[in-house]
Protein backbone atom coordinates (compact mmCIF):
# COMPACT_ATOMS: atom_id res chain seq x y z
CA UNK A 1 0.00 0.00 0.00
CA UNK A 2 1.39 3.29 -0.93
CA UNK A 3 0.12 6.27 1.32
CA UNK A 4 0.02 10.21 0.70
CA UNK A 5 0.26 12.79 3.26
CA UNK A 6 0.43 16.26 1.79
CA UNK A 7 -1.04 19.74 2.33
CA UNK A 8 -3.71 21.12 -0.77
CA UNK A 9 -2.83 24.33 -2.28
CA UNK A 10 -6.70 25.73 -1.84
CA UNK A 11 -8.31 27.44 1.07
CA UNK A 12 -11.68 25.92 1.87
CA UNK A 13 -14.10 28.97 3.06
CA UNK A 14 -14.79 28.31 6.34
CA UNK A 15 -17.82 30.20 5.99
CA UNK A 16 -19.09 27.55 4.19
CA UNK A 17 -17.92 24.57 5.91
CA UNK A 18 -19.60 26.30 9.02
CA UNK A 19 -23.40 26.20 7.81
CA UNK A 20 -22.36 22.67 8.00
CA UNK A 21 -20.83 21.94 11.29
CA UNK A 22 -19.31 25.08 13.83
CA UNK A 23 -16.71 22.91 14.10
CA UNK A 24 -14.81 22.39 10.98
CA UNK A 25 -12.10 20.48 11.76
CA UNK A 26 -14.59 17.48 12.36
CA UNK A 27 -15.61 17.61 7.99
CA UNK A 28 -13.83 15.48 5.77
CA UNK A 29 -14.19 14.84 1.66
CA UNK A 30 -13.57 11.29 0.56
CA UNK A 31 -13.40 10.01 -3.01
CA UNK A 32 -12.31 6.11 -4.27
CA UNK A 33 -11.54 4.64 -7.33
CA UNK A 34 -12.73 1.38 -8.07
CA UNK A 35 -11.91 -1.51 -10.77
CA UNK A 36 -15.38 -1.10 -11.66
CA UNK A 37 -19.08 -1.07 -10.64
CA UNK A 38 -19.58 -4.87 -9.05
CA UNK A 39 -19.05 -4.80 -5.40
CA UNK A 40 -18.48 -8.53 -5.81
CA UNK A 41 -15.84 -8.64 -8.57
CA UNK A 42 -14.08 -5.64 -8.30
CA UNK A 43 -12.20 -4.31 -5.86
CA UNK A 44 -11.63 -0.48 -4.44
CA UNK A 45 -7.62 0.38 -5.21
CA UNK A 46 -7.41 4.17 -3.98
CA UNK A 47 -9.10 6.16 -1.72
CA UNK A 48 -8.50 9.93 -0.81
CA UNK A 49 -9.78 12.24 1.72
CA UNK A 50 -9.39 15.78 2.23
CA UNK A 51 -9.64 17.75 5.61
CA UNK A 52 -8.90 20.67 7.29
CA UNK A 53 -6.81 21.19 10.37
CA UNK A 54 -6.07 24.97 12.05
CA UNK A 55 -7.14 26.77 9.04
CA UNK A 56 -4.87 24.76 6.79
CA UNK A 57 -6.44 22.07 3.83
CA UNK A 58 -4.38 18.40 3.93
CA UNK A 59 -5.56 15.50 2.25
CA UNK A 60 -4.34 11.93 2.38
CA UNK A 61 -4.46 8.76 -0.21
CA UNK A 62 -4.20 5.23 -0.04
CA UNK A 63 -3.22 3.20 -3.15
CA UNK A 64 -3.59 -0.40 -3.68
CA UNK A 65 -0.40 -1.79 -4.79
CA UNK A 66 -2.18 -4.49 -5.91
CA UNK A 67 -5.37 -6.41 -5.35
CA UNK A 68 -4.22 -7.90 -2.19
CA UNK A 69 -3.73 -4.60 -0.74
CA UNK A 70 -7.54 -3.39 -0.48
CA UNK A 71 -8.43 -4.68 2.74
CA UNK A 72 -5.18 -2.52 4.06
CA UNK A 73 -6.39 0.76 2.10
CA UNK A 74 -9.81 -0.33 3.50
CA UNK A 75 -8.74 -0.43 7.56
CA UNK A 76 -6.63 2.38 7.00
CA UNK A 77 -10.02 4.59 5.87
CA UNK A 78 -11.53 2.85 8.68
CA UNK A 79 -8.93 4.21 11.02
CA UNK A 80 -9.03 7.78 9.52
CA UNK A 81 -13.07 8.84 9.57
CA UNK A 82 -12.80 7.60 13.47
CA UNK A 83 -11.67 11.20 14.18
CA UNK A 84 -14.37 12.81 11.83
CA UNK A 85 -18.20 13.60 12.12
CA UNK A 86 -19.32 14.71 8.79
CA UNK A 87 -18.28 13.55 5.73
CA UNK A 88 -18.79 15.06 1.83
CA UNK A 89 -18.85 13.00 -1.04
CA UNK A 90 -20.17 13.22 -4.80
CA UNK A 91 -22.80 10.85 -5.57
CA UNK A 92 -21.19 8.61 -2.30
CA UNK A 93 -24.69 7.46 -1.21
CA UNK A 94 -25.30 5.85 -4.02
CA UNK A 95 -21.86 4.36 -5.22
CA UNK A 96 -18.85 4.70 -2.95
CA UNK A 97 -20.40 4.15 0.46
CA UNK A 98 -22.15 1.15 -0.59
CA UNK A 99 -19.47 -0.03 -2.35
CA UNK A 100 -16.57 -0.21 0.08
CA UNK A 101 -18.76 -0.72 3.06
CA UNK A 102 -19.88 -4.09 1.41
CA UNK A 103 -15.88 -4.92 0.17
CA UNK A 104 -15.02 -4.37 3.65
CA UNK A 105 -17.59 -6.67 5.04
CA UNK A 106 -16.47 -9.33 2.24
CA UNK A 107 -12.42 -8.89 3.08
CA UNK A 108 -13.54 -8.97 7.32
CA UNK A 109 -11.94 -6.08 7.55
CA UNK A 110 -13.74 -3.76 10.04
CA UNK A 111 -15.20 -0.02 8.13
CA UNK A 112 -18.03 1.92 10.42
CA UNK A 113 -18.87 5.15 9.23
CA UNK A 114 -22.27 5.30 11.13
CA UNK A 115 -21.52 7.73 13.30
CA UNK A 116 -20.83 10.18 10.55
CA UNK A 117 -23.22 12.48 8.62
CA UNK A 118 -23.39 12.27 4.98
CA UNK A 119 -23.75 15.05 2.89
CA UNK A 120 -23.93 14.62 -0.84
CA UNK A 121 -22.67 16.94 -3.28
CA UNK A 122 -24.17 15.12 -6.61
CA UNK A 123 -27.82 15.45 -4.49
CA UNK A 124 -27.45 19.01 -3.40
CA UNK A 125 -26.57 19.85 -7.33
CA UNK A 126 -29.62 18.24 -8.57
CA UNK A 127 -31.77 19.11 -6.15
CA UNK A 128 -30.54 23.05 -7.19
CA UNK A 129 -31.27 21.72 -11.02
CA UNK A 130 -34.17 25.15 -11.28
CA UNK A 131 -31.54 27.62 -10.21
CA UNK A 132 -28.18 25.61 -12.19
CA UNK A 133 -30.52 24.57 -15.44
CA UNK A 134 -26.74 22.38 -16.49
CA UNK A 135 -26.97 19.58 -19.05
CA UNK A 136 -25.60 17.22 -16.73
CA UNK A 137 -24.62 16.96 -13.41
CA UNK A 138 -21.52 15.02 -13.52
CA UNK A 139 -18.19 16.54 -11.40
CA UNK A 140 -16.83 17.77 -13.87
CA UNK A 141 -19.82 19.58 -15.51
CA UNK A 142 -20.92 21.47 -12.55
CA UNK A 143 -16.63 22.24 -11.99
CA UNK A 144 -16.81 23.93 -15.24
CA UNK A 145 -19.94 25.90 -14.07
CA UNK A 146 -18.29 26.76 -10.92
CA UNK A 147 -15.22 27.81 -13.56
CA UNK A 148 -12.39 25.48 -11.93
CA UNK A 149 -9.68 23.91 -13.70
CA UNK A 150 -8.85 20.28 -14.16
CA UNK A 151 -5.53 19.24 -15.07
CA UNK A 152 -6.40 15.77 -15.16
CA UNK A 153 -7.64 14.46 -18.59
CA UNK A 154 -8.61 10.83 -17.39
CA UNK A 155 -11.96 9.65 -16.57
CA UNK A 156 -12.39 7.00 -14.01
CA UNK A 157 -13.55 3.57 -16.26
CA UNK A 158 -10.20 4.75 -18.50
CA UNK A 159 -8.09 4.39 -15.49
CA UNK A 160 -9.05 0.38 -14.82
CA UNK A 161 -6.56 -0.29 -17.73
CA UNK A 162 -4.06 1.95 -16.35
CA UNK A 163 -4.79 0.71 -12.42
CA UNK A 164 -4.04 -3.18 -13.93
CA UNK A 165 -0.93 -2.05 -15.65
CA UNK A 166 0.18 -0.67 -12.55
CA UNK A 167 -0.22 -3.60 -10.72
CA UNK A 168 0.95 -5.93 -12.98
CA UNK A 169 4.73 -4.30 -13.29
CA UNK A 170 7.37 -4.42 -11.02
CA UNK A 171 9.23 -0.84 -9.38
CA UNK A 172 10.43 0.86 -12.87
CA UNK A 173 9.87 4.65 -14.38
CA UNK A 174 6.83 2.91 -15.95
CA UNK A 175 5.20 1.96 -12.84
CA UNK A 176 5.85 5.95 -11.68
CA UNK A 177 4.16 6.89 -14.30
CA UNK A 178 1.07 4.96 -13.76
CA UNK A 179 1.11 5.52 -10.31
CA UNK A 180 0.88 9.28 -11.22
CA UNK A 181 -1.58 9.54 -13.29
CA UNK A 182 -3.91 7.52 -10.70
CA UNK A 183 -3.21 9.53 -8.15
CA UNK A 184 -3.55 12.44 -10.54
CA UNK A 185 -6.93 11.85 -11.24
CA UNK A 186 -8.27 10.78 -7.32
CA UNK A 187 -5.98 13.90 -5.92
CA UNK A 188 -8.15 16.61 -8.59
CA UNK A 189 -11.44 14.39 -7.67
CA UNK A 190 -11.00 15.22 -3.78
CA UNK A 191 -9.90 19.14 -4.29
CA UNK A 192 -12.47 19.77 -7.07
CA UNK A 193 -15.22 18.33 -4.26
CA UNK A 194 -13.98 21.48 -1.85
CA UNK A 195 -14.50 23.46 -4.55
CA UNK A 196 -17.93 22.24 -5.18
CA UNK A 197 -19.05 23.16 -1.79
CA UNK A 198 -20.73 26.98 -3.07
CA UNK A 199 -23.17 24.42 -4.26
CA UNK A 200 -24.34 24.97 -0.52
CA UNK A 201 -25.41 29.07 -1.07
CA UNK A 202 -27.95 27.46 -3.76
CA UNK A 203 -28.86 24.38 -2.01
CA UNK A 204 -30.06 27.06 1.08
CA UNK A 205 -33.01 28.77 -1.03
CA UNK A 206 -34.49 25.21 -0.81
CA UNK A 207 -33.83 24.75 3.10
CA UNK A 208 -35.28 28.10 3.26
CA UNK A 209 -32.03 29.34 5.42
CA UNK A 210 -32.04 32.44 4.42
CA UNK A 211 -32.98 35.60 6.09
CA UNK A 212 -35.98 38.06 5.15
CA UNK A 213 -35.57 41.27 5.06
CA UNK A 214 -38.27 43.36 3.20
CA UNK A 215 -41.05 43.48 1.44
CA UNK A 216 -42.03 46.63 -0.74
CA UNK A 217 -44.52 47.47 -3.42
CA UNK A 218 -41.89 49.47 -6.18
CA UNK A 219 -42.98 50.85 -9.11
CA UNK A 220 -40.10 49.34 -12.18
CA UNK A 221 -40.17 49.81 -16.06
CA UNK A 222 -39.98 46.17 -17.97
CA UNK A 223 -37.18 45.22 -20.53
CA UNK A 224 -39.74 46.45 -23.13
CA UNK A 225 -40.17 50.05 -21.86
CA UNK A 226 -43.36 49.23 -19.89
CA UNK A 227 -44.18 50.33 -16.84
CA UNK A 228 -45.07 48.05 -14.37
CA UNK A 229 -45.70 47.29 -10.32
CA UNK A 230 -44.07 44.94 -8.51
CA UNK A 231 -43.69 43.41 -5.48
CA UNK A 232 -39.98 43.41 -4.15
CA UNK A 233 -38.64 41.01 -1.43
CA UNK A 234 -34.85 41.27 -0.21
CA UNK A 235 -33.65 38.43 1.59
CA UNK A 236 -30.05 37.73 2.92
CA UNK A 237 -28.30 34.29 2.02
CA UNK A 238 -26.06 32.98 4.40
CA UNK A 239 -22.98 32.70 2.10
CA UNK A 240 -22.54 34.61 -1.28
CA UNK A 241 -23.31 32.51 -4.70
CA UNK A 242 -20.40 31.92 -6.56
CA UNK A 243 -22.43 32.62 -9.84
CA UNK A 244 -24.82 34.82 -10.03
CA UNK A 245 -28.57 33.58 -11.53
CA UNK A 246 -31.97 35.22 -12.84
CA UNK A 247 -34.75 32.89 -13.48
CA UNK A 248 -38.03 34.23 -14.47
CA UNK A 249 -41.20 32.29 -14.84
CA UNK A 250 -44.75 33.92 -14.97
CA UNK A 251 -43.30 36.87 -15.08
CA UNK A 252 -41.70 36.28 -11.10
CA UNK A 253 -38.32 37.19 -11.31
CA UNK A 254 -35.95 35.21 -8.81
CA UNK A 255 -32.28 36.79 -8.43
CA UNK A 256 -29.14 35.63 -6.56
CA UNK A 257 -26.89 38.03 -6.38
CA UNK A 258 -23.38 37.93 -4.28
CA UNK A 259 -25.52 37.41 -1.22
CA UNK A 260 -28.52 38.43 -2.11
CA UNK A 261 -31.64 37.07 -2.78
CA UNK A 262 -34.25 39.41 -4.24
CA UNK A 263 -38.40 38.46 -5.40
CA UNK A 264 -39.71 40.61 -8.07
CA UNK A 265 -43.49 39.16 -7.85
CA UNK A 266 -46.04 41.47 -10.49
CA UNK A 267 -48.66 43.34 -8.58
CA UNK A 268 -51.82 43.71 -9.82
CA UNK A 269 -54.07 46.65 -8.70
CA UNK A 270 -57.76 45.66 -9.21
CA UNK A 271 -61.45 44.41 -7.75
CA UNK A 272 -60.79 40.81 -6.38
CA UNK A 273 -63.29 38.65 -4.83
CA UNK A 274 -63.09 36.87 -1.25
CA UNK A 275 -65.28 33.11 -1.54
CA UNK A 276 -66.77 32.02 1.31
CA UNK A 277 -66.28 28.18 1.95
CA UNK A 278 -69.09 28.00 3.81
CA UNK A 279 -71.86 29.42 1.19
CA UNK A 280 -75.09 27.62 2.45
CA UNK A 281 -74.70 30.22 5.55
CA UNK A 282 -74.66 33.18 2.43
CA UNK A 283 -77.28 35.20 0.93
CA UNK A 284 -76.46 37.08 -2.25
CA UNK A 285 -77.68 40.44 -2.45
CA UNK A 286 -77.87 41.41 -6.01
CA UNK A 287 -78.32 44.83 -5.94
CA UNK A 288 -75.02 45.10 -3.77
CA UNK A 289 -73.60 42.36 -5.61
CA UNK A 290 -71.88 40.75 -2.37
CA UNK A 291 -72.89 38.14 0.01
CA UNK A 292 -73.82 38.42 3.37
CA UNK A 293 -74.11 36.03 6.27
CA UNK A 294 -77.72 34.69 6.91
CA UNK A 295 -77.60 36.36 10.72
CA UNK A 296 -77.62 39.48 9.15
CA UNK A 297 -79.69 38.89 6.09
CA UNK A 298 -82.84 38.29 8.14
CA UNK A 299 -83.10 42.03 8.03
CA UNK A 300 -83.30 42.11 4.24
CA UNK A 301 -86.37 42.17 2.55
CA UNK A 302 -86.85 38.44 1.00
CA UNK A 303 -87.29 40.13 -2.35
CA UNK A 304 -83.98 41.40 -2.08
CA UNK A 305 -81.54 38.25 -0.96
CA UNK A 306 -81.64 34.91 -2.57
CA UNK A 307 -79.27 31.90 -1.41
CA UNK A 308 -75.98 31.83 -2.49
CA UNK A 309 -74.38 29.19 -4.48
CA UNK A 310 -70.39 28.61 -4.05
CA UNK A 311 -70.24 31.23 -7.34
CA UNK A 312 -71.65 33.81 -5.91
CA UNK A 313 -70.93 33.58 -2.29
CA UNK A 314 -68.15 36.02 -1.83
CA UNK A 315 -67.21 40.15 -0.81
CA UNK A 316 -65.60 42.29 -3.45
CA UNK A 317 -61.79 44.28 -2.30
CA UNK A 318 -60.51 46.77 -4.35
CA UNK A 319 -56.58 46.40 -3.85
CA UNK A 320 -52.89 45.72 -4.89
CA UNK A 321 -52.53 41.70 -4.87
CA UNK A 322 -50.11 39.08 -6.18
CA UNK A 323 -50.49 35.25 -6.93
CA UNK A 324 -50.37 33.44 -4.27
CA UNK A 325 -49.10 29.65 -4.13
CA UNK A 326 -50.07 28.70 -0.77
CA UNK A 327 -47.98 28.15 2.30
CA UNK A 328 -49.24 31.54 4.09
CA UNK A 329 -52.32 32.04 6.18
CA UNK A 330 -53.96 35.40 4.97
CA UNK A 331 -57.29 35.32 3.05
CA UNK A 332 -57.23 34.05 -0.09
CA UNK A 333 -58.94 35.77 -3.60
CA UNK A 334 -59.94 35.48 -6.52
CA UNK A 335 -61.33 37.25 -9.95
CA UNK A 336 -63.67 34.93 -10.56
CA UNK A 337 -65.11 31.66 -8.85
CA UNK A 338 -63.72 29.54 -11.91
CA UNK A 339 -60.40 31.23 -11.80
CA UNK A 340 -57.75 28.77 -11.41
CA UNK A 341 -55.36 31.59 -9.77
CA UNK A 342 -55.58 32.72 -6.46
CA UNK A 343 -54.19 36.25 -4.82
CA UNK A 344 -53.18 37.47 -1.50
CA UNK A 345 -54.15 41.44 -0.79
CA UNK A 346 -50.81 43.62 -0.31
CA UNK A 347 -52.80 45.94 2.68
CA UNK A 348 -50.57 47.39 5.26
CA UNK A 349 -51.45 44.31 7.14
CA UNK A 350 -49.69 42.28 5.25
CA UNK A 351 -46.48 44.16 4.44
CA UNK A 352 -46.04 45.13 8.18
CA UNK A 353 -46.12 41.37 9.00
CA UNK A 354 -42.77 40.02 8.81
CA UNK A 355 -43.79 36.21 9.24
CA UNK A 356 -46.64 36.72 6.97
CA UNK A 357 -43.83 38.16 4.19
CA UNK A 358 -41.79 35.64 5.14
CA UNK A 359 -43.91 32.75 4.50
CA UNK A 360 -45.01 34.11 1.28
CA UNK A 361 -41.69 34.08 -0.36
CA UNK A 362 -40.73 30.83 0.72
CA UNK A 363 -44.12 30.18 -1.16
CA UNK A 364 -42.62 31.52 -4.51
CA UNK A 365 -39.38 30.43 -4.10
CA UNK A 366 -41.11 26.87 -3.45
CA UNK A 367 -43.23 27.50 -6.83
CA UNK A 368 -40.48 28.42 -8.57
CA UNK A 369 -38.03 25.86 -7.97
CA UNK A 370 -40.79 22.90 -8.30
CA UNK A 371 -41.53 24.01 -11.66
């Protein structure tokens, strides 16, 4: 077994690694290369790890010298996650945790990482697939979104041939060079992961950690010269995005900027009508065209009230609203009974409620991101 101990010449943000753990040192990155998919036929011949110790990035590797040597790369894992609580992976919970936890339990060689929590990068990324709109979401496409490097030009299935050769030859400047190139390839795997972790600033829009600021009703001019009113919400994210992103759908606008998150939600100023649920308790008044509760009613002349049907059970508001998408607990209306859209009214009530602004934008963001 051949084993790496170096220092990485990155900087992970501890900013970052804090909205996952307040203690950082306890986070590591792991990445393996296997012989290929079959966890009972192949074999796992390098695993690296990267971690963080008094500010400063280190990351280790353990290379099979040949078959024989996995369960020793194996325990050697094993021994290194003991001192670690959290561990970040890409696409881990599907391949590489399964994977060696089952060769280990094949070899008898002893591999617990149950008392670690898992956070997947490959899940985060797809679960941000609204906001990153990539055509993939392999490592190396969203590293190329993120606009890192890779000097490595080998994917992992090309470097089974390369792995065999390895093992195969005896120490010579041919064996070097294989051994390189493996490591190569594992050693940009583990550092592009720490540079995959901005993927967190997106992936908080859809944990909703974030922190409202405002609401305002702004009066803006569209791309096309029109003018237009609009509902603006400024939120806070907890770390800055690495890319900046505008999506706009239904004409809500949805903009990460540095740290920013700002709602542009069209406002429209109009008669909107509140439905009662409860409509056998209604009597319409058509001469008032609204409905009015049957308590009261009594005092109308009979000639004047007739019972309300769910279409015309309702009060008329003259007001600024905007679609609402549920989530929030203010009334709901509509223009018409059949309408298939539903508003919230923008009255001071509203807009001087922080929890009741805050709830609504989760709504859109919600909408917007399950599109």
């Amino acid at each position: 077994m051949i084993t790496i101990n170096d220092t990485l010449p990155v900087t992970i943000d501890r900013k970052l690694l804090s909205v996952i753990s307040p203690d950082t040192d306890k986070i590591c990155f792991f990445d393996i290369e296997t012989t290929g998919f079959s966890r009972e036929y192949n074999i796992c011949y390098l695993i690296g790890a990267v971690y963080t110790k008094n500010g400063k990035t280190f990351y280790n590797q353990w290379l099979a010298e040949s078959d024989s040597d996995e369960a020793s790369i194996l325990s050697a894992f094993n021994e290194f996650v003991k001192d670690y609580d959290y561990i970040i992976h890409f696409n881990g919970d599907s391949f590489d945790i399964p994977f060696i936890t089952e060769r280990a339990a094949r070899l008898g060689t002893a591999l617990d990482l149950s008392h670690m929590t898992n956070l997947d990068l490959y899940k985060i990324a797809k679960n941000c697939k609204p906001l990153l709109c990539l055509t993939d979401y392999k490592q190396k496409t969203i590293e190329h979104f993120l606009g890192i490097h890779r000097e490595d030009m080998y994917s992992g299935g090309e470097l089974i041939e390369v792995y065999k050769e390895f093992s195969r030859l005896n120490a010579s400047a041919r064996k070097d060079e294989y051994k390189i190139i493996l490591l190569l390839h594992n050693h940009d795997d583990i550092e592009g992961m720490t540079r995959l972790l901005p993927l967190i600033s997106y992936y908080a829009l859809i944990q909703n950690a974030y922190d409202y600021e405002s609401s305002t009703i702004e009066n803006v001019v569209t791309a096309d010269g029109k003018p237009e009113c609009s509902l603006m919400i400024s939120c806070a994210l907890p770390v800055s995005v690495p890319v900046d992103r505008h999506i706009c759908t239904e004409d809500i606008h949805l903009m990460l900027i540095n740290n920013r998150l700002i709602l542009s939600i069209p406002v429209n100023t109009c008669e909107m009508k509140y439905f009662y649920k409860d409509y056998r308790n209604y009597y319409y008044l058509p001469s008032e065209d609204e409905a009015i509760h049957k308590s009261i009613a009594q005092y109308v002349d009979s000639s004047n009230r007739v019972k309300c049907t769910a279409a015309n059970c309702y009060t008329r508001k003259t007001g600024a609203f905007v679609p609402e998408f549920g989530g929030t607990n203010t009334p709901v209306f509509k223009k018409s009974f059949s309408d298939s859209l539903s508003y919230i009214c923008l009255d001071d009530t509203f807009l001087s409620d922080p929890d009741q602004s805050r709830l609504y934008c989760q709504s859109v963001i919600k909408h917007i991101l399950n599109r």
